[in-house]
PDB file of N, CA and C in Angstrom:
ATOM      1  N   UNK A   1      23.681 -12.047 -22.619  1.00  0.00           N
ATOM      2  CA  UNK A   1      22.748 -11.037 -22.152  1.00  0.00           C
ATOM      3  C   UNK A   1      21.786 -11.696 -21.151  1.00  0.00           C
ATOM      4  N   UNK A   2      21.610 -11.216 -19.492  1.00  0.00           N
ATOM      5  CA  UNK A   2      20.411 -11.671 -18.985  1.00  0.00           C
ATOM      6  C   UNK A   2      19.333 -11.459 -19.238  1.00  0.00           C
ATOM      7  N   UNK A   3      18.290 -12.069 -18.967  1.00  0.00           N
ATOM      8  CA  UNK A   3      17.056 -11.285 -19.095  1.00  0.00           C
ATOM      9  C   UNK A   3      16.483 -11.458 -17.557  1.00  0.00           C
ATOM     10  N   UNK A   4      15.501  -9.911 -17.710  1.00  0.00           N
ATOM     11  CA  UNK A   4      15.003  -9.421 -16.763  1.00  0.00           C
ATOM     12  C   UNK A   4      13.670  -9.704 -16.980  1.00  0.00           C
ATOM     13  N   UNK A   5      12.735 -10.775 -15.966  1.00  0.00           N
ATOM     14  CA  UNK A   5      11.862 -10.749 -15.141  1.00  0.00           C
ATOM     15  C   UNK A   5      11.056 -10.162 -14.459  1.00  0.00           C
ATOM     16  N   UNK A   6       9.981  -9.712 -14.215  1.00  0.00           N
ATOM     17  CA  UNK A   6       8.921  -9.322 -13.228  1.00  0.00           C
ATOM     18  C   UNK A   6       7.972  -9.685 -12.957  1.00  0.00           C
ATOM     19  N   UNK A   7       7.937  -9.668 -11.796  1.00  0.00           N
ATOM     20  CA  UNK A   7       6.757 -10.491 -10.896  1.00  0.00           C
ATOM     21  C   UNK A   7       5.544  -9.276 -10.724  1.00  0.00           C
ATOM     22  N   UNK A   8       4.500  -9.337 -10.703  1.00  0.00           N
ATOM     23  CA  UNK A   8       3.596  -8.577 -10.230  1.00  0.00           C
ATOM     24  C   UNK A   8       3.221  -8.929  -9.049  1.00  0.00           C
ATOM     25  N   UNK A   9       2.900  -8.397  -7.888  1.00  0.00           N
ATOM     26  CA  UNK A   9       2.291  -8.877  -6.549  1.00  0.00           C
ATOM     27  C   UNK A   9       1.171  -8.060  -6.587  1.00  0.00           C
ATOM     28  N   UNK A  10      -0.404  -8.511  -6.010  1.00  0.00           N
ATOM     29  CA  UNK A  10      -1.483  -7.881  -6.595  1.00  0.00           C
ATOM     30  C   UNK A  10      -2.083  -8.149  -4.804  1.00  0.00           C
ATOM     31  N   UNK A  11      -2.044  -7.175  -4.421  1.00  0.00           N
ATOM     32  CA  UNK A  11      -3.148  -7.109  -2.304  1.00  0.00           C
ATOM     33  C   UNK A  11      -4.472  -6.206  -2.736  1.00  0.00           C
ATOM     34  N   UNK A  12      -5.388  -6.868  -1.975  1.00  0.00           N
ATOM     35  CA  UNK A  12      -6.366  -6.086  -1.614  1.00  0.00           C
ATOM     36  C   UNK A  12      -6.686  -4.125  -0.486  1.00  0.00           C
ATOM     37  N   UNK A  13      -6.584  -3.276  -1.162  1.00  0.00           N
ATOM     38  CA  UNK A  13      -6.245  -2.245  -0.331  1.00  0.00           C
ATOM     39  C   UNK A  13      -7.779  -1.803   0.120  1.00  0.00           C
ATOM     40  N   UNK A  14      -8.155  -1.525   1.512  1.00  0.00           N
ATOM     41  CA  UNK A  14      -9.547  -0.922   1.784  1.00  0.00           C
ATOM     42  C   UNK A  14      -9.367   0.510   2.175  1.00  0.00           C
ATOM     43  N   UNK A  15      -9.943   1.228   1.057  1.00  0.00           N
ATOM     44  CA  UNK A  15     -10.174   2.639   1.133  1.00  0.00           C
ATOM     45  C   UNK A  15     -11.165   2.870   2.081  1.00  0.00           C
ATOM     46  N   UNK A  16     -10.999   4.061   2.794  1.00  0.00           N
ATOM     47  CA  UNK A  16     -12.095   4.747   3.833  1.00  0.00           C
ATOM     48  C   UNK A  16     -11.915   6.350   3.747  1.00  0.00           C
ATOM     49  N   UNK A  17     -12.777   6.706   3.841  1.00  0.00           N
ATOM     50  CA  UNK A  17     -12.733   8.282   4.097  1.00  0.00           C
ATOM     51  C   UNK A  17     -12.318   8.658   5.312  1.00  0.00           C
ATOM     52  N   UNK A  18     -11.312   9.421   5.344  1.00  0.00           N
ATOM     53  CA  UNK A  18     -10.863  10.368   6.652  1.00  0.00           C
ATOM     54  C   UNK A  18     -11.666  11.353   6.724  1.00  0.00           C
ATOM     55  N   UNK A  19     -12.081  11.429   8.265  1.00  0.00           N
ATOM     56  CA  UNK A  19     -12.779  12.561   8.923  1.00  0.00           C
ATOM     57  C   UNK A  19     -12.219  13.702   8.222  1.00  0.00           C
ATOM     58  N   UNK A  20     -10.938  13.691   8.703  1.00  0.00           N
ATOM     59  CA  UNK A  20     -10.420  15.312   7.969  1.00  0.00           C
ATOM     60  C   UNK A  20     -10.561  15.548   6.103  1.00  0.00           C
ATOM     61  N   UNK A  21     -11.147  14.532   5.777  1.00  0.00           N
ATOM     62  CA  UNK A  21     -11.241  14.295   4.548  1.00  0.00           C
ATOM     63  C   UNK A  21      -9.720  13.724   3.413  1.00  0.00           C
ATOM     64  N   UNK A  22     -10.070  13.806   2.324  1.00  0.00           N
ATOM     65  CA  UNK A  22      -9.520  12.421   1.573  1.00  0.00           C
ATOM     66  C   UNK A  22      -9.385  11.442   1.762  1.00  0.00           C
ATOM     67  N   UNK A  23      -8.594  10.178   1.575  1.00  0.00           N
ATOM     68  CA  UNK A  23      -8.560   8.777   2.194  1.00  0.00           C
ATOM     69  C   UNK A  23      -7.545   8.020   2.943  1.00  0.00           C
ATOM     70  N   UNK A  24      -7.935   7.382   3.769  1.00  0.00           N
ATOM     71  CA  UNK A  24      -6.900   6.096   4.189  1.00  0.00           C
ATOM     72  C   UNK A  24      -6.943   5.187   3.444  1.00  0.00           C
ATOM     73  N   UNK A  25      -5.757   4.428   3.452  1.00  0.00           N
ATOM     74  CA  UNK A  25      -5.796   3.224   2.682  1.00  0.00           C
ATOM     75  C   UNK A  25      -4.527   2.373   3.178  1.00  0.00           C
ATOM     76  N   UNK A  26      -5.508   0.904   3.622  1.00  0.00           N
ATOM     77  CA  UNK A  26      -4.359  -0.004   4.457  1.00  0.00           C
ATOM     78  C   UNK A  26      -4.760  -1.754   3.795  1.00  0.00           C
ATOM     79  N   UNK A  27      -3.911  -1.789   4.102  1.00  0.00           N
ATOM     80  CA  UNK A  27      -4.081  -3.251   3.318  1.00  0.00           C
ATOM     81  C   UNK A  27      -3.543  -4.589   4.597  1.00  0.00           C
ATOM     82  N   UNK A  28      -4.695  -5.360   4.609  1.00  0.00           N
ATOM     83  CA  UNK A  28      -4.691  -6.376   5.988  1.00  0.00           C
ATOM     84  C   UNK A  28      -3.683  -7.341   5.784  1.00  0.00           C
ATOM     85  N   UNK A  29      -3.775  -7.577   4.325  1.00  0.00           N
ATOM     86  CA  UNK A  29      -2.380  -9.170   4.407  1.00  0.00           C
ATOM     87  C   UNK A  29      -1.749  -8.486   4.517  1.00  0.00           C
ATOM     88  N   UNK A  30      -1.230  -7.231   4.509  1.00  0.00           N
ATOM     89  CA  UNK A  30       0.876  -7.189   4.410  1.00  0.00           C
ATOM     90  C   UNK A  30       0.733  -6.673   5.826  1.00  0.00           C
ATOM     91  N   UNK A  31       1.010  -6.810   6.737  1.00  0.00           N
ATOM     92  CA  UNK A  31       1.133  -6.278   7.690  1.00  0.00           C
ATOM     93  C   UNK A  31       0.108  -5.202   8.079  1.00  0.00           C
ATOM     94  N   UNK A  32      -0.887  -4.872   7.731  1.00  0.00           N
ATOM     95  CA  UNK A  32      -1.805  -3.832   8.120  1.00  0.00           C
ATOM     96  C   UNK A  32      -1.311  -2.713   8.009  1.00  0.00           C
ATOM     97  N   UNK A  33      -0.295  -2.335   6.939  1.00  0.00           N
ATOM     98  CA  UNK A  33       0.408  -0.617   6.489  1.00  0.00           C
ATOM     99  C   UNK A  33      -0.818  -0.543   5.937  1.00  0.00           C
ATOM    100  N   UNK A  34      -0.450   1.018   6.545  1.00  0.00           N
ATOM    101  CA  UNK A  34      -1.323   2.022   6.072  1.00  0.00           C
ATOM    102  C   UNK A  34      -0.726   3.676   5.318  1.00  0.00           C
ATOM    103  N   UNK A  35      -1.733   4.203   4.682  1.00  0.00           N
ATOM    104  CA  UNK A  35      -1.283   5.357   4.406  1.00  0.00           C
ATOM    105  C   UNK A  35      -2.593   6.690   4.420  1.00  0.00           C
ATOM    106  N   UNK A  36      -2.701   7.725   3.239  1.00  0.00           N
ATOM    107  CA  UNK A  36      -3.860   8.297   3.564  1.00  0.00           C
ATOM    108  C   UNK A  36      -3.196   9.233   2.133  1.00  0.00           C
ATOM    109  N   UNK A  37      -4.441   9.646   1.652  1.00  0.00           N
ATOM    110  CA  UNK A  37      -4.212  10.912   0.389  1.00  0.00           C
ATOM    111  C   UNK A  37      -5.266  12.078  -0.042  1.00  0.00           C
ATOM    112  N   UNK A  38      -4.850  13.025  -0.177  1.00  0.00           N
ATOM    113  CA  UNK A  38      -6.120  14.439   0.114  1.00  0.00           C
ATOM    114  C   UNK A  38      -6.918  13.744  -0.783  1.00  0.00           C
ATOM    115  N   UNK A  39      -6.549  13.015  -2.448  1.00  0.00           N
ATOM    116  CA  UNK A  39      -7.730  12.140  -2.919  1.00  0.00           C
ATOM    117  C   UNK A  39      -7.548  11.280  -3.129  1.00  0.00           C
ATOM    118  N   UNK A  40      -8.395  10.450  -3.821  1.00  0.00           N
ATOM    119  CA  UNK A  40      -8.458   8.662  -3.962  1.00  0.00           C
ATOM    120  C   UNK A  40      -7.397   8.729  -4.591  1.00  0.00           C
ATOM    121  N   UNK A  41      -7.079   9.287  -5.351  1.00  0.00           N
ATOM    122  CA  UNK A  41      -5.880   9.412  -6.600  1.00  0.00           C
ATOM    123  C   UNK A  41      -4.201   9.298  -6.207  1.00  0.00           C
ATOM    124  N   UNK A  42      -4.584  10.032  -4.879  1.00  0.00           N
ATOM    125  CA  UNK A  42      -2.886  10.228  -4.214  1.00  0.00           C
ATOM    126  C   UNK A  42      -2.879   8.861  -3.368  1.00  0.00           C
ATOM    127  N   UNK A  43      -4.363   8.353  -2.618  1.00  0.00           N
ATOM    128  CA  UNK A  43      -4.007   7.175  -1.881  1.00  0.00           C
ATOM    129  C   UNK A  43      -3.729   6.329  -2.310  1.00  0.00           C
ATOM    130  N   UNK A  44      -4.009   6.083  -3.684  1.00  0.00           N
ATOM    131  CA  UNK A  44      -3.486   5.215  -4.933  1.00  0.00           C
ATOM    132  C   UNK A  44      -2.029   4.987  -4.526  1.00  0.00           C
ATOM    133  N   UNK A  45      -1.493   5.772  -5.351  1.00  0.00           N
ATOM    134  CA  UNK A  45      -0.071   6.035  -5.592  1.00  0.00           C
ATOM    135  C   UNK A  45       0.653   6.183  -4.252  1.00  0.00           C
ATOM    136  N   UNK A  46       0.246   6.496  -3.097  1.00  0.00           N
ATOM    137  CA  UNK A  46       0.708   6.703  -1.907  1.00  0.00           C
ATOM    138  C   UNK A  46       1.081   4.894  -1.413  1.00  0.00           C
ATOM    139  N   UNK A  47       0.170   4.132  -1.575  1.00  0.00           N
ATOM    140  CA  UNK A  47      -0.361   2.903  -1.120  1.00  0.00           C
ATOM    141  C   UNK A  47       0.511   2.282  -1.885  1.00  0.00           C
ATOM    142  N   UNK A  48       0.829   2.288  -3.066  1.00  0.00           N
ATOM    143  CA  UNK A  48       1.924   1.833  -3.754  1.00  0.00           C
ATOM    144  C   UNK A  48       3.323   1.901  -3.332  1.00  0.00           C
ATOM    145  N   UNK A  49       3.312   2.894  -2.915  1.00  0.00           N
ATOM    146  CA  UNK A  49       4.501   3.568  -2.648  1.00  0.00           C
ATOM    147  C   UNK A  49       5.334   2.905  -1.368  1.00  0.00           C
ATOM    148  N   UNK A  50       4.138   2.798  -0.502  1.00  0.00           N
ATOM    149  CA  UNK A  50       4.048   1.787   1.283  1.00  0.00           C
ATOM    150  C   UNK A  50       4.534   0.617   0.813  1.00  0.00           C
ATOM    151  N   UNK A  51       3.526  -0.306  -0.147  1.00  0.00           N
ATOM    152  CA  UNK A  51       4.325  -1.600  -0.941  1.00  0.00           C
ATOM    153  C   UNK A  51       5.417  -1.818  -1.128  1.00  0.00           C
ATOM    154  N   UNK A  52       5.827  -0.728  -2.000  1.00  0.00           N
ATOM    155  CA  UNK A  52       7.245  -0.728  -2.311  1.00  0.00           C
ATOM    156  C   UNK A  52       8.304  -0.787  -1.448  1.00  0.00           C
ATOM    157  N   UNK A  53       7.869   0.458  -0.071  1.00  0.00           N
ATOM    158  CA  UNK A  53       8.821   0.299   0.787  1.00  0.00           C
ATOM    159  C   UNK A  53       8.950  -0.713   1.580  1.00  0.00           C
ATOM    160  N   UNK A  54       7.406  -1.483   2.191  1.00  0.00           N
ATOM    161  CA  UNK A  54       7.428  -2.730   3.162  1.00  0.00           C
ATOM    162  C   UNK A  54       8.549  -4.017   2.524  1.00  0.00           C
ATOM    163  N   UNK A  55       8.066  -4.135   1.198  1.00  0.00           N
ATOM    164  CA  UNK A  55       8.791  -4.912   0.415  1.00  0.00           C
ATOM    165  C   UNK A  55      10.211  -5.468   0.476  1.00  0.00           C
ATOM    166  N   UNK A  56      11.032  -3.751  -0.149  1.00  0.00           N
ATOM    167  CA  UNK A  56      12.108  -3.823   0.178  1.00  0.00           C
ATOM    168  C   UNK A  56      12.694  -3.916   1.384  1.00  0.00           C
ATOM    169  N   UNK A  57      12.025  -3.141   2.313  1.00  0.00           N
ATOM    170  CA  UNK A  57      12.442  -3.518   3.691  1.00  0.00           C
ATOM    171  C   UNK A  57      12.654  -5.289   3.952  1.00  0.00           C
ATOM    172  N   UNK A  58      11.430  -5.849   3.882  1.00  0.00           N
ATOM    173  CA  UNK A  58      10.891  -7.702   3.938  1.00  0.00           C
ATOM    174  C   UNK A  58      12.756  -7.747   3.185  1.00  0.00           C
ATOM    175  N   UNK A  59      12.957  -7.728   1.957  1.00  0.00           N
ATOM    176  CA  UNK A  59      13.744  -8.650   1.499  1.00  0.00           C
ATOM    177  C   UNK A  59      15.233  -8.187   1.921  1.00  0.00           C
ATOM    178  N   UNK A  60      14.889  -6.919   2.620  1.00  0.00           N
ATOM    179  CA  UNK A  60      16.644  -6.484   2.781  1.00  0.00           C
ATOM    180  C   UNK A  60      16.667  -7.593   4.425  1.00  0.00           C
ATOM    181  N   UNK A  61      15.684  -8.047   4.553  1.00  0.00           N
ATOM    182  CA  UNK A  61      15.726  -8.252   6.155  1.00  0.00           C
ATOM    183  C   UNK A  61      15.837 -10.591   6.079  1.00  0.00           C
ATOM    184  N   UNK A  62      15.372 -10.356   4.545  1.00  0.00           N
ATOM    185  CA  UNK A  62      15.573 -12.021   4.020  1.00  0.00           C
ATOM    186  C   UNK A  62      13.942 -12.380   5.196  1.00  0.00           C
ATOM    187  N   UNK A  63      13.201 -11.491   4.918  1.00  0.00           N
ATOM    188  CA  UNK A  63      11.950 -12.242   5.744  1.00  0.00           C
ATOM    189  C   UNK A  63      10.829 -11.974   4.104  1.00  0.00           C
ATOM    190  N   UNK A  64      10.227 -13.227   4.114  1.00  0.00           N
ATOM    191  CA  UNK A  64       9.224 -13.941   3.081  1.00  0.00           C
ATOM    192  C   UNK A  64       8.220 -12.656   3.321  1.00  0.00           C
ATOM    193  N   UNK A  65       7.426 -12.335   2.029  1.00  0.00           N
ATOM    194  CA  UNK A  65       6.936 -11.400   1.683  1.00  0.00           C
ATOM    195  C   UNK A  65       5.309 -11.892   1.405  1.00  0.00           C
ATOM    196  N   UNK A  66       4.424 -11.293   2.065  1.00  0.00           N
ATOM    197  CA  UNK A  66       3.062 -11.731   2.505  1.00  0.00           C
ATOM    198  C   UNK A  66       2.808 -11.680   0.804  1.00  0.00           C
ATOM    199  N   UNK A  67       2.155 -12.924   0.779  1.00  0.00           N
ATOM    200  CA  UNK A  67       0.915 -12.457  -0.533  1.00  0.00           C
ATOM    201  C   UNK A  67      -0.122 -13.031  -0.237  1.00  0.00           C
ATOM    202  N   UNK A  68      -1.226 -12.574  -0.581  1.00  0.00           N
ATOM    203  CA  UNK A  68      -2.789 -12.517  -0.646  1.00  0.00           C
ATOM    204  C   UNK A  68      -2.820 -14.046  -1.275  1.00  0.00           C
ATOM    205  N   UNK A  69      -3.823 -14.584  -0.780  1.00  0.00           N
ATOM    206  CA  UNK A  69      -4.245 -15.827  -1.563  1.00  0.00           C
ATOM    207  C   UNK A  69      -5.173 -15.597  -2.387  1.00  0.00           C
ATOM    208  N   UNK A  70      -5.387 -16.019  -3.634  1.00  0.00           N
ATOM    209  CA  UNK A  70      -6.248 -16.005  -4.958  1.00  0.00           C
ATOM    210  C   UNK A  70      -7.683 -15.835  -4.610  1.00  0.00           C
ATOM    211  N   UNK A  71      -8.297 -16.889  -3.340  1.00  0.00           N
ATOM    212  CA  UNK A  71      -9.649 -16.795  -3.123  1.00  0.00           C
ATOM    213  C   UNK A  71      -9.970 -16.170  -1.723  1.00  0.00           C
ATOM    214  N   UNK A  72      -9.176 -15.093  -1.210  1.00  0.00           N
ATOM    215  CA  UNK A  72      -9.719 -14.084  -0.161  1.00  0.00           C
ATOM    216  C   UNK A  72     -10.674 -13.167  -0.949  1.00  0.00           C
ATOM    217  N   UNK A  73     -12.003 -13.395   0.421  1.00  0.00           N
ATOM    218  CA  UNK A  73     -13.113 -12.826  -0.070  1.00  0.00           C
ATOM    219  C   UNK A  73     -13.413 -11.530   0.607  1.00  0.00           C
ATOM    220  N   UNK A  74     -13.808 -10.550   0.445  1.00  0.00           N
ATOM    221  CA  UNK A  74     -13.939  -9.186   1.124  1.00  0.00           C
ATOM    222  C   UNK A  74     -15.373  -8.899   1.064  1.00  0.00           C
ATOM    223  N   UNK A  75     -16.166  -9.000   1.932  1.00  0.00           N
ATOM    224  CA  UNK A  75     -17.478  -8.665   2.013  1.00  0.00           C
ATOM    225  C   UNK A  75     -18.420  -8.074   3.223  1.00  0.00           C
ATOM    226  N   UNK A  76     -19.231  -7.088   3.058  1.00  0.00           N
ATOM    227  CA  UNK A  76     -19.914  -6.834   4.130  1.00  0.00           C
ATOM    228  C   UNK A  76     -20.613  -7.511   5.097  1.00  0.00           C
ATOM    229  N   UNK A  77     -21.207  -7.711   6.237  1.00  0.00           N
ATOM    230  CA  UNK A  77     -21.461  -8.666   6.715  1.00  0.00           C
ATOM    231  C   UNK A  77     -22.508  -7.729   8.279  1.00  0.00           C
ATOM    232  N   UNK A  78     -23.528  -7.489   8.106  1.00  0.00           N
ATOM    233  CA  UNK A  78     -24.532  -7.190   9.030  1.00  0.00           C
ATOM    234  C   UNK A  78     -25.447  -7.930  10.295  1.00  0.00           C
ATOM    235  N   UNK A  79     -25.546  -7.201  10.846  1.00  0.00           N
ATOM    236  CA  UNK A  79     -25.609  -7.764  12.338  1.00  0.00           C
ATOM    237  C   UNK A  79     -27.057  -6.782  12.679  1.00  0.00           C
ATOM    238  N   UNK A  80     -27.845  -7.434  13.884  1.00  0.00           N
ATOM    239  CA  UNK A  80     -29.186  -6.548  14.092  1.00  0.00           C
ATOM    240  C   UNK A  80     -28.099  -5.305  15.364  1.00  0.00           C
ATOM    241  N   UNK A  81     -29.050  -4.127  15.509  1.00  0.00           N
ATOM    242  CA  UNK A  81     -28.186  -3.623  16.956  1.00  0.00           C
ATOM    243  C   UNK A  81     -29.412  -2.575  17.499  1.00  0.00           C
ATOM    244  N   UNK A  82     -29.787  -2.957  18.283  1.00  0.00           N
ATOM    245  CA  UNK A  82     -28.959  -3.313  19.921  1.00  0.00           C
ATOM    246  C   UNK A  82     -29.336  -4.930  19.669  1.00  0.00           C
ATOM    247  N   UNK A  83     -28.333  -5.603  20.294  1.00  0.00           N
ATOM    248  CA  UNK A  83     -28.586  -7.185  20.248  1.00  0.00           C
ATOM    249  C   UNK A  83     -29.930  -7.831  21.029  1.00  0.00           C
ATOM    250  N   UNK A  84     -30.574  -8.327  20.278  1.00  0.00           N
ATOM    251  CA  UNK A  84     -31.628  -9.102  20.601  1.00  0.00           C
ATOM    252  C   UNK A  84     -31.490 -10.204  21.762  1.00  0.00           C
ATOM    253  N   UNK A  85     -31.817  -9.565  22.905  1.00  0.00           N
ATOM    254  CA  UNK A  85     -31.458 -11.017  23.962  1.00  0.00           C
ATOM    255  C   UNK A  85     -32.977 -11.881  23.947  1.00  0.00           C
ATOM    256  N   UNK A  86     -33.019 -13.110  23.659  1.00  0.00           N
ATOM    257  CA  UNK A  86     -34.253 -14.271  23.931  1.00  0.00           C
ATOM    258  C   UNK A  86     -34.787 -14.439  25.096  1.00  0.00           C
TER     259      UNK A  86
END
């Protein structure tokens, strides 16, 4: 009997609100796919769904499959505006 294995692969996804309302949701390490869902709930599962397909695509194509490194940090980062010239 074999046994079956699974790997979990775990990316950072950044939700945004669409103008037209519900969300986008794209994720920067895998290639910058994106998707969008009337709510957070569908961009969930939608965004999963993109994974799944980039994925299989990556391995039907024998090209190495992006993963996130453990200590990528995601943070806001503010600036003055209009820029202060000296």
């Amino acid at each position: 009997m074999s046994k079956v294995t699974k790997k979990i692969l775990e990316y950072t996804v950044v939700f945004e609100p669409a103008d037209e309302g519900g969300y986008i949701a794209r994720i920067p390490s895998l290639n910058n796919i994106a998707t969008q869902g009337e709510t957070f709930e569908e961009a969930v599962i939608n965004i999963q769904d993109a994974i799944r397909g980039v994925i299989s695509v990556m391995e039907e194509e024998k090209l190495e499959v992006p993963q996130e490194k453990p200590n990528t940090v995601f943070s806001r980062v503010s600036v003055d505006y209009p820029f202060a010239i000296a």
